[in-house]
Structure formats: C-alpha cells, structure tokens
Protein backbone atom coordinates (compact mmCIF):
# COMPACT_ATOMS: atom_id res chain seq x y z
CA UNK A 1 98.92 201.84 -55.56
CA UNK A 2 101.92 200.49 -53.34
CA UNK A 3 102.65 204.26 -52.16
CA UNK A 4 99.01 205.05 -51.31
CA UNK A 5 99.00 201.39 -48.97
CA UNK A 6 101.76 202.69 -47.32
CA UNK A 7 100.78 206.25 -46.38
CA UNK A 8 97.44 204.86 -45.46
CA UNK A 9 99.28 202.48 -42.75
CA UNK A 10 101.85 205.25 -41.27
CA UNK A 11 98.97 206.50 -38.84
CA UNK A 12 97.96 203.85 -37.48
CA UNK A 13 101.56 202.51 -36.18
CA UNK A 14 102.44 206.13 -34.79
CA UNK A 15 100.32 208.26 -32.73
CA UNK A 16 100.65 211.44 -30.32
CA UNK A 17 103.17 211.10 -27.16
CA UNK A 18 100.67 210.61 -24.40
CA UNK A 19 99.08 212.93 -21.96
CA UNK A 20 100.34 212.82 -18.78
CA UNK A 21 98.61 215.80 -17.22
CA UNK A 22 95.86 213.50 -15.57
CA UNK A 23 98.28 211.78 -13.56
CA UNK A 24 100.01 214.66 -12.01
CA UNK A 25 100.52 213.99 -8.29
CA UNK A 26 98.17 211.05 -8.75
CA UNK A 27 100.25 208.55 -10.42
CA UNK A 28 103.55 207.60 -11.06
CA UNK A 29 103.43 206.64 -15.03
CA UNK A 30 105.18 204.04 -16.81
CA UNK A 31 105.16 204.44 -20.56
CA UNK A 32 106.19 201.68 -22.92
CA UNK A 33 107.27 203.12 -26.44
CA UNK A 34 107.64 200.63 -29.63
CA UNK A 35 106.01 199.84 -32.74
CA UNK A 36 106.31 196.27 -32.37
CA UNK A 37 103.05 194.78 -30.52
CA UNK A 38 104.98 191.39 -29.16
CA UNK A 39 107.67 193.51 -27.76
CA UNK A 40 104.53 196.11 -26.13
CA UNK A 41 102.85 192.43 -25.10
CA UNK A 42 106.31 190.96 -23.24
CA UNK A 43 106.96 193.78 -21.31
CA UNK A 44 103.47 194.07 -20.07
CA UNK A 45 103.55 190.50 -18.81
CA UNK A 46 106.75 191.14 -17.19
CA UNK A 47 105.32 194.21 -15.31
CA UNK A 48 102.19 192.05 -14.53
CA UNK A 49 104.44 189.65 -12.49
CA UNK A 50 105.11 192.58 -10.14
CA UNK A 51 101.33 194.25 -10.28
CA UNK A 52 100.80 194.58 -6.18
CA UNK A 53 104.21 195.89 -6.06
CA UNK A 54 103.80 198.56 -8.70
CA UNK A 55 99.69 199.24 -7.56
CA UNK A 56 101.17 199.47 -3.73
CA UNK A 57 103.53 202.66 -5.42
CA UNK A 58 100.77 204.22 -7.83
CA UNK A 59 102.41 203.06 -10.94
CA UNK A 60 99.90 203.12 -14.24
CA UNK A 61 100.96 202.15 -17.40
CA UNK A 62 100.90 203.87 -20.41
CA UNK A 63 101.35 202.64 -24.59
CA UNK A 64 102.93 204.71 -27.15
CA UNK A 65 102.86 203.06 -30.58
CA UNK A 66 106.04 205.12 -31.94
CA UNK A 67 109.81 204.38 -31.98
CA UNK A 68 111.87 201.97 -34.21
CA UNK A 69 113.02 200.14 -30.89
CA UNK A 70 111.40 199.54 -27.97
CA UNK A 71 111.91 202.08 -24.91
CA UNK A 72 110.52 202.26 -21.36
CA UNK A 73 110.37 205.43 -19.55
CA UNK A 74 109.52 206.47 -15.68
CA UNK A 75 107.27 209.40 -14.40
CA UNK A 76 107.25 210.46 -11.04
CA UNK A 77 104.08 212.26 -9.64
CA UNK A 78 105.57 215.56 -10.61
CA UNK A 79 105.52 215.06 -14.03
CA UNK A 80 109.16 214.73 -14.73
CA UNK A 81 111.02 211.52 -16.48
CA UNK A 82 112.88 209.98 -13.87
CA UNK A 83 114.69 206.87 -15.67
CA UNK A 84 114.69 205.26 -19.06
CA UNK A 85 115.21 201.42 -20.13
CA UNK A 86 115.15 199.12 -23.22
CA UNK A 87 114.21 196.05 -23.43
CA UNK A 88 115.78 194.13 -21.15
CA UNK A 89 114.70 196.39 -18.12
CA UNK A 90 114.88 194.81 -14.68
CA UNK A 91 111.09 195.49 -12.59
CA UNK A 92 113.28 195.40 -9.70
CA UNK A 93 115.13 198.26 -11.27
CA UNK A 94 112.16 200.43 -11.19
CA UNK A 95 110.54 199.46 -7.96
CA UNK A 96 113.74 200.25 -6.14
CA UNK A 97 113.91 203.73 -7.84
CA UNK A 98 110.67 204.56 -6.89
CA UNK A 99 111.11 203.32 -3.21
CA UNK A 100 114.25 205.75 -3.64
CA UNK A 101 112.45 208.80 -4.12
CA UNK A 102 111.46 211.27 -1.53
CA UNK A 103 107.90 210.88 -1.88
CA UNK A 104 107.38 207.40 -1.85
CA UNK A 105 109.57 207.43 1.47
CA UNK A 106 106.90 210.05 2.76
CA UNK A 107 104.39 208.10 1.45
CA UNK A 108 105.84 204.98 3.13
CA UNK A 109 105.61 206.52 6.41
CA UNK A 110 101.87 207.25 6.53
C-alpha cells in the first residue's frame, strides 16, 4: 500500500521543464526550480520587492516544481540561459545583468 502512495505522489511534485517558446523576443524569463513550496513562496516575495524594476525590463516569472534544491535561472529574449543562482540570489544581481546586456541598452535608448 505504502509503494502505491508513493508512486501516486511522484507526479504531482515533478512536472515538464517549462515552455519558453512564447516568450521569445517578448520576455526575458525568470524560472524558479524547487520542490519545496516555502522556498518557491520566499523567492517570489523577494522578486516582488523589485516588481517595477523587473516589469520596466520585461522580466516574467516562471515555476518549475522539480529539483532536490532550489535553483533560479535567467532567460534573455533570445531564448538562451544567461545566469543561474541558488537561494540566496541577490535581485540586484539580476537587474544589473539584464541592464548589462545589449538589448536592454538598445532598449534603454528608445
């Protein structure tokens, strides 16, 4: 009976690495990666702290319920992972890489 609980749980705290094809060259896409929901929960209210700052650089974020510690990873508009963290991971960090890339400094100019 025990075995049967357990593979019945499995799906739910895994699922498939998220899509990131409807952001291309729309969005920049941060994607937090853990099983644990608190962990999922404190980083979000650390990023909401800095939501102008992140919605002023086209930043949407993502949830992956996979991983056996928690992870944060970048996307830039082209698709491609531009920085990882854990979970101490500075917002500053991130805004400052983005404001470091070539297209935010184009967009910056407009």
């Amino acid at each position: 009976m025990i075995k049967v609980l357990l593979l019945l749980l499995i799906p739910q705290l895994t699922t498939a690495a998220p899509d990131l094809t409807p952001y291309k060259w729309k969005a920049r896409v941060l994607v937090l990666r853990d099983t644990n929901q608190s962990r999922i929960l404190a980083a979000r209210e650390k990023l909401k702290r800095h939501a102008v700052e992140l919605h002023e650089r086209d930043v949407v974020i993502l949830e992956e319920r996979s991983g056996e510690t928690f992870k944060i990873e970048l996307f830039g508009k082209d698709g491609g992972k531009k920085w990882q963290g854990e979970q101490a991971f500075k917002v500053e960090t991130i805004i400052e890489l983005i404001d470091s890339m070539p297209m935010r400094k184009e967009e910056a100019t407009k």
